[in-house]
PDB file of N, CA and C in Angstrom:
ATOM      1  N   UNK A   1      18.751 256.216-185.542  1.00  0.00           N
ATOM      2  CA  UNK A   1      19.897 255.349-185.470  1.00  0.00           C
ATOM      3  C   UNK A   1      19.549 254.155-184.586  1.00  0.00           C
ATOM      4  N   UNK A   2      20.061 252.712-184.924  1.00  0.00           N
ATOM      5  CA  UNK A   2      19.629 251.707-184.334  1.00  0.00           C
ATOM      6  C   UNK A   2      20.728 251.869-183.477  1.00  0.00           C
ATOM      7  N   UNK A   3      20.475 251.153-182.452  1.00  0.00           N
ATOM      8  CA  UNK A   3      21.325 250.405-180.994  1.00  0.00           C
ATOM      9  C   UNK A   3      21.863 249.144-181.785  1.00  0.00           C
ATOM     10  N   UNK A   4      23.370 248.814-181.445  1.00  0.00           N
ATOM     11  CA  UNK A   4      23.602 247.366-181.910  1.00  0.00           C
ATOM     12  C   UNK A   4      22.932 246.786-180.654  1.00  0.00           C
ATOM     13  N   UNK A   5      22.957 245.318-180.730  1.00  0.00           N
ATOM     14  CA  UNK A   5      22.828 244.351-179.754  1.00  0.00           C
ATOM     15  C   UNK A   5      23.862 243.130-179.760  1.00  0.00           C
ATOM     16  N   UNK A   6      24.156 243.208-178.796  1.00  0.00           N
ATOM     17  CA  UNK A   6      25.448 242.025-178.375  1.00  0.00           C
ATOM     18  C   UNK A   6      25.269 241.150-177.899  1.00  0.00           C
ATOM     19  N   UNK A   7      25.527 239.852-177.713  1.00  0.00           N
ATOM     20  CA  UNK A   7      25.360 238.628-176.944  1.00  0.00           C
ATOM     21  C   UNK A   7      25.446 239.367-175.434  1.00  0.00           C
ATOM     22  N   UNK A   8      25.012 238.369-174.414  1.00  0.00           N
ATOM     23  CA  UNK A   8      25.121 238.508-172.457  1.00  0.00           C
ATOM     24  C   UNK A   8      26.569 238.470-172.702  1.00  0.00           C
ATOM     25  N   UNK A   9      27.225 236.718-173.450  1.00  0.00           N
ATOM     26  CA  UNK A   9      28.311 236.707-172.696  1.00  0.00           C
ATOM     27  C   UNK A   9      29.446 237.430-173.253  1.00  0.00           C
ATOM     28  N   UNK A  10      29.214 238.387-174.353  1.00  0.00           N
ATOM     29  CA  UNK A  10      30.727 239.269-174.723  1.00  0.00           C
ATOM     30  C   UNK A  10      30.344 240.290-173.633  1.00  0.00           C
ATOM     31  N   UNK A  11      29.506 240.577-173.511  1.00  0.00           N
ATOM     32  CA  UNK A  11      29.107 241.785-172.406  1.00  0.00           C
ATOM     33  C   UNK A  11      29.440 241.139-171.039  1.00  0.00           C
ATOM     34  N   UNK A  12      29.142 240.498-170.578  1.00  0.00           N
ATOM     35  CA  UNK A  12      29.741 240.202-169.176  1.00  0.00           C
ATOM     36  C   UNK A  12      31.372 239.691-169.286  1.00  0.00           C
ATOM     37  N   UNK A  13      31.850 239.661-170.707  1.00  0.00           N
ATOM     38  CA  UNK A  13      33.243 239.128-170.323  1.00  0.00           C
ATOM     39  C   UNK A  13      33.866 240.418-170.807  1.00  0.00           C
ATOM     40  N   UNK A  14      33.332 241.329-171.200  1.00  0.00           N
ATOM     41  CA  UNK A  14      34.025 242.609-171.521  1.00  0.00           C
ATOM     42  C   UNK A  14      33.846 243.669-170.273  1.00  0.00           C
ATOM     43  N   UNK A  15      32.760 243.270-169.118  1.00  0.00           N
ATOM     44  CA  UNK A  15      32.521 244.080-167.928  1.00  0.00           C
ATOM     45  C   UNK A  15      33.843 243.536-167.110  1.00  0.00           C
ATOM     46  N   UNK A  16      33.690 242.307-166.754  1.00  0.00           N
ATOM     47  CA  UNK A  16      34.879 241.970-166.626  1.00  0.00           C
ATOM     48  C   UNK A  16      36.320 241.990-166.596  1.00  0.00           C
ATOM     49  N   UNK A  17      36.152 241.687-167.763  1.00  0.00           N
ATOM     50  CA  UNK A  17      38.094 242.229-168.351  1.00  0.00           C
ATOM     51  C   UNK A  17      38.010 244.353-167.921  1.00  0.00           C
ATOM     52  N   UNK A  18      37.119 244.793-167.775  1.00  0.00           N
ATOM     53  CA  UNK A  18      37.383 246.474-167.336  1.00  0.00           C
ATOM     54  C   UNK A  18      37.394 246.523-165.658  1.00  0.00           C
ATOM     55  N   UNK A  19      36.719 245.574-165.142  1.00  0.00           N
ATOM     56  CA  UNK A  19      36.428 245.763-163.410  1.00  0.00           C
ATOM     57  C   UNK A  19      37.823 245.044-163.600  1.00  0.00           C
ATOM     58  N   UNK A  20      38.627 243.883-164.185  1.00  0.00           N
ATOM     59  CA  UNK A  20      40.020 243.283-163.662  1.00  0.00           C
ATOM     60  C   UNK A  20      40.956 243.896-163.870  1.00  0.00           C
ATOM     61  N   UNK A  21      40.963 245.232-165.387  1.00  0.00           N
ATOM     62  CA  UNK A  21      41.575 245.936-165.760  1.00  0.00           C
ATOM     63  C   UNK A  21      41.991 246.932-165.488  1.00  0.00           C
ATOM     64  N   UNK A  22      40.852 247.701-164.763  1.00  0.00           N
ATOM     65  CA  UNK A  22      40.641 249.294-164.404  1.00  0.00           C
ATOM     66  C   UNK A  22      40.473 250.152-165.351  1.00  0.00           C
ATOM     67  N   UNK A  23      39.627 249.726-166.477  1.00  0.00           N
ATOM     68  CA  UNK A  23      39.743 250.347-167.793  1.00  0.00           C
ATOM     69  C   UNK A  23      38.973 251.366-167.608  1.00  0.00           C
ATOM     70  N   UNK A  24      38.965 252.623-168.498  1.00  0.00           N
ATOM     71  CA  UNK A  24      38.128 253.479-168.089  1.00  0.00           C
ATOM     72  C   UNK A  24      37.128 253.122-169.058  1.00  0.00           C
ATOM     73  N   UNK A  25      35.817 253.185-168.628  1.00  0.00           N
ATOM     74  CA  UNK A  25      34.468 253.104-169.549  1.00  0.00           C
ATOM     75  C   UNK A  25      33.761 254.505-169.781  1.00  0.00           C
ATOM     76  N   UNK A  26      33.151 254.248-170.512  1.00  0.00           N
ATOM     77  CA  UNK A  26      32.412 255.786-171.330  1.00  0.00           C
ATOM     78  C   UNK A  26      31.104 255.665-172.144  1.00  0.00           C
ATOM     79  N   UNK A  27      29.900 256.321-171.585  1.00  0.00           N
ATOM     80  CA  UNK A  27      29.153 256.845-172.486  1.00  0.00           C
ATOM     81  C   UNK A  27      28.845 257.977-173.090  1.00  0.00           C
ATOM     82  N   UNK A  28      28.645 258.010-174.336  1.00  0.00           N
ATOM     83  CA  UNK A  28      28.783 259.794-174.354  1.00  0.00           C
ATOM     84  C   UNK A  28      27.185 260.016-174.667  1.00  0.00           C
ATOM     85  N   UNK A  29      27.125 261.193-174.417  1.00  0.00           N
ATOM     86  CA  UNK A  29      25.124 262.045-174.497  1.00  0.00           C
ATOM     87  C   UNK A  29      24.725 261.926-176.070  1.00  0.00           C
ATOM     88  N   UNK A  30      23.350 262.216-176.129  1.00  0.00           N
ATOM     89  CA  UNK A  30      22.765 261.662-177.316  1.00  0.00           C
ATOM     90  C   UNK A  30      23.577 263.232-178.585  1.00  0.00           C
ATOM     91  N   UNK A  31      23.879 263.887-177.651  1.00  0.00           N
ATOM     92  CA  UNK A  31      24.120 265.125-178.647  1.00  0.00           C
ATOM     93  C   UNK A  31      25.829 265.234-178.609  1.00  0.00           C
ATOM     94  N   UNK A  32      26.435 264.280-178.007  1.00  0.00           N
ATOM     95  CA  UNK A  32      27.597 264.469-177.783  1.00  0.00           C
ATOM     96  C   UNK A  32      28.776 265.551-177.328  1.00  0.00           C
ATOM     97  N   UNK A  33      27.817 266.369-175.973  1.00  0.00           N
ATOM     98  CA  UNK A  33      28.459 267.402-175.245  1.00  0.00           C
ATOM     99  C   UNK A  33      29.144 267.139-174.218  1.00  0.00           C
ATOM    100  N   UNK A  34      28.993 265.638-173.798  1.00  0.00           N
ATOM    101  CA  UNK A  34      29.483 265.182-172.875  1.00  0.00           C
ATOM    102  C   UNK A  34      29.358 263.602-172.666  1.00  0.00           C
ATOM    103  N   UNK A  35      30.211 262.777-171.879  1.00  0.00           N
ATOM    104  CA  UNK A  35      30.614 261.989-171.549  1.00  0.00           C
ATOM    105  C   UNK A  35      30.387 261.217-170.073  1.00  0.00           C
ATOM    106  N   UNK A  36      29.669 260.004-169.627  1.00  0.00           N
ATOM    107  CA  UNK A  36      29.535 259.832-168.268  1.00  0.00           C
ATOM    108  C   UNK A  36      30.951 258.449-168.091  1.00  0.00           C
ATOM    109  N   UNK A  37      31.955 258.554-167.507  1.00  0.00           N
ATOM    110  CA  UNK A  37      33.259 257.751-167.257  1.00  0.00           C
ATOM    111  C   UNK A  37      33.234 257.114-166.239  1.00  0.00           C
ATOM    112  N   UNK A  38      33.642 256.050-165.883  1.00  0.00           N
ATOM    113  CA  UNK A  38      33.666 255.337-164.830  1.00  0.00           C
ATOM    114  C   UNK A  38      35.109 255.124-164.807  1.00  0.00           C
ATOM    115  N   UNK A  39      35.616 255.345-163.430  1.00  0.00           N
ATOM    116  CA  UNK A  39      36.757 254.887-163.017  1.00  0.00           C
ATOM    117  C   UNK A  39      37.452 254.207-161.881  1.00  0.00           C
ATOM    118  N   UNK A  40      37.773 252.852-161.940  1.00  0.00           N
ATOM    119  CA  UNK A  40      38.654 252.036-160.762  1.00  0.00           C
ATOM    120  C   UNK A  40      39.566 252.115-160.051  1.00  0.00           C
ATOM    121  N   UNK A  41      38.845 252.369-158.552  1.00  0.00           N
ATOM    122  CA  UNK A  41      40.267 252.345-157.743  1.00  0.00           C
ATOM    123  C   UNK A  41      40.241 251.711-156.703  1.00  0.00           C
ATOM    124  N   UNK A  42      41.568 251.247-156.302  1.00  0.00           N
ATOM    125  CA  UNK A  42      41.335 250.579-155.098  1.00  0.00           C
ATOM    126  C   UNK A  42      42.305 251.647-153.892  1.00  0.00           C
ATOM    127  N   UNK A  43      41.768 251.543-152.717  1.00  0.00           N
ATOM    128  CA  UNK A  43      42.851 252.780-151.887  1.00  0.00           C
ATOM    129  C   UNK A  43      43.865 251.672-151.245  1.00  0.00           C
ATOM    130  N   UNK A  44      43.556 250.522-151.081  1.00  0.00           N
ATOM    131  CA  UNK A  44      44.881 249.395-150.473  1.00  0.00           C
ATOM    132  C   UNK A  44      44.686 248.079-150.901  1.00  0.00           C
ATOM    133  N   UNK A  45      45.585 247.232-150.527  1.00  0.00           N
ATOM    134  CA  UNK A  45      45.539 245.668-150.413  1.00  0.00           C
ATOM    135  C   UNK A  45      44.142 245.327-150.026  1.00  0.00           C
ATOM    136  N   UNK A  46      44.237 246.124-148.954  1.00  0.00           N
ATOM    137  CA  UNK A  46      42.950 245.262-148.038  1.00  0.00           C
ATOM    138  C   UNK A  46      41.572 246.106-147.807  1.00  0.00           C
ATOM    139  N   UNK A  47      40.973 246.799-148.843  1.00  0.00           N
ATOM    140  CA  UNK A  47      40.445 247.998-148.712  1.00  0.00           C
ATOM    141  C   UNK A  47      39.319 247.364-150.233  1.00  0.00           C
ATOM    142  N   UNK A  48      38.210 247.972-150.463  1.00  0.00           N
ATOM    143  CA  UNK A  48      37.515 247.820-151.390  1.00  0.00           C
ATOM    144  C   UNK A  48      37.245 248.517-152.491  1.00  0.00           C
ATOM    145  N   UNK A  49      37.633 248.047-153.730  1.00  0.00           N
ATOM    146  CA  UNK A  49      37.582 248.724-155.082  1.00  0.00           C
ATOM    147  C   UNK A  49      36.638 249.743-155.310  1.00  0.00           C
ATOM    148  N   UNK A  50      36.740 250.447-155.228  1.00  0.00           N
ATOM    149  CA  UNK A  50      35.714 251.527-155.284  1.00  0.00           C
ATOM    150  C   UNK A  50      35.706 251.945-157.445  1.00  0.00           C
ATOM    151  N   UNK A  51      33.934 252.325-157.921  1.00  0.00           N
ATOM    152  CA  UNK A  51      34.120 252.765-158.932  1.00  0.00           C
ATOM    153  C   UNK A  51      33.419 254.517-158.708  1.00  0.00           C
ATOM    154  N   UNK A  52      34.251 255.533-159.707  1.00  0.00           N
ATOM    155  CA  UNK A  52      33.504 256.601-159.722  1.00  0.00           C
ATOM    156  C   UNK A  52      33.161 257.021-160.893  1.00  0.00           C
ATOM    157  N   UNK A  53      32.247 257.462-160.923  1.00  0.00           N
ATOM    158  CA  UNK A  53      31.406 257.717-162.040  1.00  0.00           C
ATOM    159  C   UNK A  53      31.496 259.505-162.284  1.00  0.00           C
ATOM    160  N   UNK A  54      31.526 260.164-163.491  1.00  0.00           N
ATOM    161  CA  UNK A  54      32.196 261.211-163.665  1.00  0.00           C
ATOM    162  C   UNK A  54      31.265 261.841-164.749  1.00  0.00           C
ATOM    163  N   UNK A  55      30.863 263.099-164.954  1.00  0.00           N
ATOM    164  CA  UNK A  55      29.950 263.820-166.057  1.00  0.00           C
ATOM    165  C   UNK A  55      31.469 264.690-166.485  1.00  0.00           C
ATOM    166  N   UNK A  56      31.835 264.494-167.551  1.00  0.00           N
ATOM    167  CA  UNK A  56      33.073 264.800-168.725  1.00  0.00           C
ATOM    168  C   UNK A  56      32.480 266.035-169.700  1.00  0.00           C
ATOM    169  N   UNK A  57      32.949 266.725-169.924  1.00  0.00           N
ATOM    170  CA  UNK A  57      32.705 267.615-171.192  1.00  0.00           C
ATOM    171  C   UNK A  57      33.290 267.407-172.241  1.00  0.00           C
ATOM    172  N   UNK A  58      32.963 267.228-173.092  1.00  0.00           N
ATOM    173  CA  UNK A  58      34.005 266.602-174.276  1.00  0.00           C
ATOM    174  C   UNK A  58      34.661 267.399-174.965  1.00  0.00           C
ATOM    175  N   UNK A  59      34.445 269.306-174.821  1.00  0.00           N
ATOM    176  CA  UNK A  59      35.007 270.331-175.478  1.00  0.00           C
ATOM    177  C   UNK A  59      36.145 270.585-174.510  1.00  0.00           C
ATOM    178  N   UNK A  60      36.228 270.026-173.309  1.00  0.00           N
ATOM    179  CA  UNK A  60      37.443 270.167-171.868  1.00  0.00           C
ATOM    180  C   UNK A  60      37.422 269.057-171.143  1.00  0.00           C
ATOM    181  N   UNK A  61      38.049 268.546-171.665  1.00  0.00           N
ATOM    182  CA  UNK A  61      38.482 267.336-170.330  1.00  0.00           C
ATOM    183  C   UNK A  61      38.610 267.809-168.853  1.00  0.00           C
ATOM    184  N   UNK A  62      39.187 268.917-169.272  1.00  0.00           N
ATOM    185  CA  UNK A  62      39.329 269.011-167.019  1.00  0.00           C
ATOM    186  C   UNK A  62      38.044 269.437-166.298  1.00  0.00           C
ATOM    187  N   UNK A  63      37.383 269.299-167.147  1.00  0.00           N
ATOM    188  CA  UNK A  63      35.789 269.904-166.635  1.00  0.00           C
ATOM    189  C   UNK A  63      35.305 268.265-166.448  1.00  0.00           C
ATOM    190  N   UNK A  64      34.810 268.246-164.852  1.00  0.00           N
ATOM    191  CA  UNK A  64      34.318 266.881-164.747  1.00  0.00           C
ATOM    192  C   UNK A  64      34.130 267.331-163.173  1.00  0.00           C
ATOM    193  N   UNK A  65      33.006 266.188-162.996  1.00  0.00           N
ATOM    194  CA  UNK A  65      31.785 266.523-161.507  1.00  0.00           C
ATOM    195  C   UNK A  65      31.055 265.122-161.569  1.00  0.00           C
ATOM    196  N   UNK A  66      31.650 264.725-160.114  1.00  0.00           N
ATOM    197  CA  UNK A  66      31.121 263.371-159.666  1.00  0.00           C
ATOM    198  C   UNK A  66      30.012 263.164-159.755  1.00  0.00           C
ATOM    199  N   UNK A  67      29.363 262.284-160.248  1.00  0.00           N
ATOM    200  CA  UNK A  67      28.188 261.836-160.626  1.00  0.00           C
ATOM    201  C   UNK A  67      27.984 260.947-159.277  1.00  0.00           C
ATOM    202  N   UNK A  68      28.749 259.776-159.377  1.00  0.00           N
ATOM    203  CA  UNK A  68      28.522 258.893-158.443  1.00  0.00           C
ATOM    204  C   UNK A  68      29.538 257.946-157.571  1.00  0.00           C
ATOM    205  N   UNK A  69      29.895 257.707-157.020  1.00  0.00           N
ATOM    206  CA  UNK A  69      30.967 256.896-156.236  1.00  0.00           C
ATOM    207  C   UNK A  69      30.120 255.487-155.629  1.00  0.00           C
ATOM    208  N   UNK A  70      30.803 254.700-155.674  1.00  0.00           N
ATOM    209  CA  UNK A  70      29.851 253.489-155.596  1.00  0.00           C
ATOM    210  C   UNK A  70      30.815 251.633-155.415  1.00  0.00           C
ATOM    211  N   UNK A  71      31.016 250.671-154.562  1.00  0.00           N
ATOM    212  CA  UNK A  71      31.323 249.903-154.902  1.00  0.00           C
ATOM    213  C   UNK A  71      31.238 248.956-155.956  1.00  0.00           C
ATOM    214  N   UNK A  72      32.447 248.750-156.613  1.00  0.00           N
ATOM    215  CA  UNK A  72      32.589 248.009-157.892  1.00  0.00           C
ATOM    216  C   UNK A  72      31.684 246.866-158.316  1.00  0.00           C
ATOM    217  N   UNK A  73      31.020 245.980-156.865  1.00  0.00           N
ATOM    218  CA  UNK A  73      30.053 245.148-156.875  1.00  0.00           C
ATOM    219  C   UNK A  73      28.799 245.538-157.129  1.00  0.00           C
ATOM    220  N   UNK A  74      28.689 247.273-157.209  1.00  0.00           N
ATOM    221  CA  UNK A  74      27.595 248.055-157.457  1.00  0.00           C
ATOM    222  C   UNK A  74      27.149 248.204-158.850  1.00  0.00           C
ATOM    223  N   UNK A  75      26.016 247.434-159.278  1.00  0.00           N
ATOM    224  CA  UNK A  75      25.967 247.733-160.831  1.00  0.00           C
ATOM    225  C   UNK A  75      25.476 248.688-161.209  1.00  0.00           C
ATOM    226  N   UNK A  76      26.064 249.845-161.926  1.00  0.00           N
ATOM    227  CA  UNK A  76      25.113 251.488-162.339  1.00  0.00           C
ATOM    228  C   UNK A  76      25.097 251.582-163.548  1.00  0.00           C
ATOM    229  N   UNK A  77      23.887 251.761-163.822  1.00  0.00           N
ATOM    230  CA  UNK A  77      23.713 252.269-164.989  1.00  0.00           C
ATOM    231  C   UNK A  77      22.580 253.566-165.259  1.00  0.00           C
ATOM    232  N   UNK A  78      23.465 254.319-166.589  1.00  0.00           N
ATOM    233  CA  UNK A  78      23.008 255.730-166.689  1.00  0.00           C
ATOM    234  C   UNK A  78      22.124 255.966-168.340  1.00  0.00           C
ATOM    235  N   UNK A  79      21.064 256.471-167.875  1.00  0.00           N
ATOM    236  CA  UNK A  79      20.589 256.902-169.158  1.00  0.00           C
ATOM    237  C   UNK A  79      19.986 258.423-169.509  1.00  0.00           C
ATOM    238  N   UNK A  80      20.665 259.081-170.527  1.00  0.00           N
ATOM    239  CA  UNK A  80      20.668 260.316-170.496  1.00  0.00           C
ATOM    240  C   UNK A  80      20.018 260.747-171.596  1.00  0.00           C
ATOM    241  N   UNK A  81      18.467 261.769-171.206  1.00  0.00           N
ATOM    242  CA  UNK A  81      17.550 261.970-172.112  1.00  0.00           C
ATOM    243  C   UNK A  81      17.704 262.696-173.285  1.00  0.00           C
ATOM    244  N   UNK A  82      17.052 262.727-174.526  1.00  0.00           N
ATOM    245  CA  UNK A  82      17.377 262.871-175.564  1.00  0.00           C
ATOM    246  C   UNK A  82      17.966 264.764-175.714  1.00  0.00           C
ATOM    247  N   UNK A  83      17.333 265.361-175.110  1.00  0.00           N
ATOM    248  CA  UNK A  83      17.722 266.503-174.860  1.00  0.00           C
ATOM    249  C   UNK A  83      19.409 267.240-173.743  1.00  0.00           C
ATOM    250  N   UNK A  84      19.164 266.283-172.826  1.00  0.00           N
ATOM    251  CA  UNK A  84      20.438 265.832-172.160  1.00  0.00           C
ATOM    252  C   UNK A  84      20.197 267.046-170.939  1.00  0.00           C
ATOM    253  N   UNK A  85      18.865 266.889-170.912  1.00  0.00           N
ATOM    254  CA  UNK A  85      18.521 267.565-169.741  1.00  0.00           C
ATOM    255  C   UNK A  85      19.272 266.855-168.202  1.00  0.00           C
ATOM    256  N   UNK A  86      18.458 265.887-168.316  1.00  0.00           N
ATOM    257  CA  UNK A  86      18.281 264.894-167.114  1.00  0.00           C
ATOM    258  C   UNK A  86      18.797 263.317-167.172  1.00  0.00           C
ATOM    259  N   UNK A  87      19.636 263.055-166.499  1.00  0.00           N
ATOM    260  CA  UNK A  87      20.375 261.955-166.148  1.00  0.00           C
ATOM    261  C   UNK A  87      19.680 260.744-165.618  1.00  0.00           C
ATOM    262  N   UNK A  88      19.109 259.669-165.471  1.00  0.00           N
ATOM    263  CA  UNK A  88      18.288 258.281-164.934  1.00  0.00           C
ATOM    264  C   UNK A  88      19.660 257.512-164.392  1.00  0.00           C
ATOM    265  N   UNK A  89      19.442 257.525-163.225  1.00  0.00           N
ATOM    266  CA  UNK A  89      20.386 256.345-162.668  1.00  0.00           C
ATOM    267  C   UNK A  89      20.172 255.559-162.028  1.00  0.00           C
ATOM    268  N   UNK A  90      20.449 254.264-162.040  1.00  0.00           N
ATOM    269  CA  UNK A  90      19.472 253.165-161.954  1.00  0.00           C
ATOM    270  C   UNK A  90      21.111 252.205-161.009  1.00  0.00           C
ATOM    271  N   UNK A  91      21.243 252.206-159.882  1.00  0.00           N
ATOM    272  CA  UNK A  91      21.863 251.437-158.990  1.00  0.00           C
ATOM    273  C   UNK A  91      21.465 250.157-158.284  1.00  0.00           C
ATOM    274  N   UNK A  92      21.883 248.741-158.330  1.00  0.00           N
ATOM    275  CA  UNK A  92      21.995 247.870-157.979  1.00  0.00           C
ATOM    276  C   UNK A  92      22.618 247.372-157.286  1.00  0.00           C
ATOM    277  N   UNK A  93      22.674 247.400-155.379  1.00  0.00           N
ATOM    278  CA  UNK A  93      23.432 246.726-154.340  1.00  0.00           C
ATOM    279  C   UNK A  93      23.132 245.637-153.777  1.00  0.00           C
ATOM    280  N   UNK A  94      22.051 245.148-154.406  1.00  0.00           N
ATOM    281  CA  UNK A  94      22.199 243.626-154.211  1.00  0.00           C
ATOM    282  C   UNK A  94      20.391 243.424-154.633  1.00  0.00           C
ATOM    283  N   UNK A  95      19.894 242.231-154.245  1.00  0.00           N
ATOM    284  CA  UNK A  95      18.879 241.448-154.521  1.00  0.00           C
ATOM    285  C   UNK A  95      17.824 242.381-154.361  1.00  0.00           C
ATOM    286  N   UNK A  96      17.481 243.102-152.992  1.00  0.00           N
ATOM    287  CA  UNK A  96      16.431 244.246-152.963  1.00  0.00           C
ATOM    288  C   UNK A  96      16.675 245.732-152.340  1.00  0.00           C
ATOM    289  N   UNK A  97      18.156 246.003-152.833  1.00  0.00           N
ATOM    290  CA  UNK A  97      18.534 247.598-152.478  1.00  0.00           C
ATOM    291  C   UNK A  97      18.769 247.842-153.805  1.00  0.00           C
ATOM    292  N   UNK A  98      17.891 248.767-154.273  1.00  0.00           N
ATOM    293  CA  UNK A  98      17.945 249.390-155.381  1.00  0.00           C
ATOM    294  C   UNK A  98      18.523 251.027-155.121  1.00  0.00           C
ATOM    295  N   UNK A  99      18.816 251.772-156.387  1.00  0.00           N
ATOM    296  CA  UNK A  99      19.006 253.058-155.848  1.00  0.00           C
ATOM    297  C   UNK A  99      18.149 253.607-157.289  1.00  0.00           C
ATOM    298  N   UNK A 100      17.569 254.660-157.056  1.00  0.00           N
ATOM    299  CA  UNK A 100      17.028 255.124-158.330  1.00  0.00           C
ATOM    300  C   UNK A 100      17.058 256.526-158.506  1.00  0.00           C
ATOM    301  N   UNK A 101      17.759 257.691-159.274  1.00  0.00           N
ATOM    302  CA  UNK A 101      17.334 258.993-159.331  1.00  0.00           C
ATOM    303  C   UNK A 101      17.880 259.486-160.417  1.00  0.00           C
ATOM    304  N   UNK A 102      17.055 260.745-160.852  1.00  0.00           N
ATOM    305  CA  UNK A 102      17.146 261.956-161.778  1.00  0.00           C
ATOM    306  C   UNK A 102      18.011 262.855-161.267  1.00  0.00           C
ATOM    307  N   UNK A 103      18.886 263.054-161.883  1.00  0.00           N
ATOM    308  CA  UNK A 103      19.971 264.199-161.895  1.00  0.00           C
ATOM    309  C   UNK A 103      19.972 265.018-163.064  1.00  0.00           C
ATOM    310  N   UNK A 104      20.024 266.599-162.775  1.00  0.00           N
ATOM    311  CA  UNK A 104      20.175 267.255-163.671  1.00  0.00           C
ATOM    312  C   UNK A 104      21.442 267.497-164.521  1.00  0.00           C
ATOM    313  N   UNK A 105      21.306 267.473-165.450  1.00  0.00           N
ATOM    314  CA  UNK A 105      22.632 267.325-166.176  1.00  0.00           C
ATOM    315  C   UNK A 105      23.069 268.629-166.540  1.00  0.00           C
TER     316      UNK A 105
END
């Protein structure tokens, strides 16, 4: 199965409209047993948007285990191997703080 490919700017104006929205985002596993969700919150006015990142079961929704918690300015991204062993997470806090690790899935 091919990957579509999208322009930068529908993708950065669709990241967007979800970080202004609080939309929930979703990838689901190559075998479709599960789901990685991101979700927006802020705890006050004056307090910082926090996103959390969530491993979903797709046969039970109430089955779910923090993956990651992370500021919204934090760019994460997850890639989950074809077997759906092992999780790649690849975190971005700025110019040269990277975060990088394997999680078992």
């Amino acid at each position: 199965m091919k990957a579509e490919r999208y322009s930068p700017a529908w993708l950065v104006a669709f990241c967007c409209a979800c970080l202004i929205g609080g939309l929930l985002l979703a990838q689901t596993s190559p075998k479709s047993t599960f789901k990685i969700e991101s979700e927006t919150k802020s705890e006050g006015p004056d307090s910082e948007t926090t996103m959390s990142d969530f491993i979903v079961s797709t046969s039970d929704r109430n089955r779910r285990e923090l993956l990651h918690k992370h500021p919204d300015t934090t760019a994460a991204e997850y890639y989950i191997s074809p077997d759906e062993k092992w999780i790649y997470e690849e975190a971005r806090y700025g110019t040269s703080h990277d975060r990088r690790s394997a999680v078992r899935a």
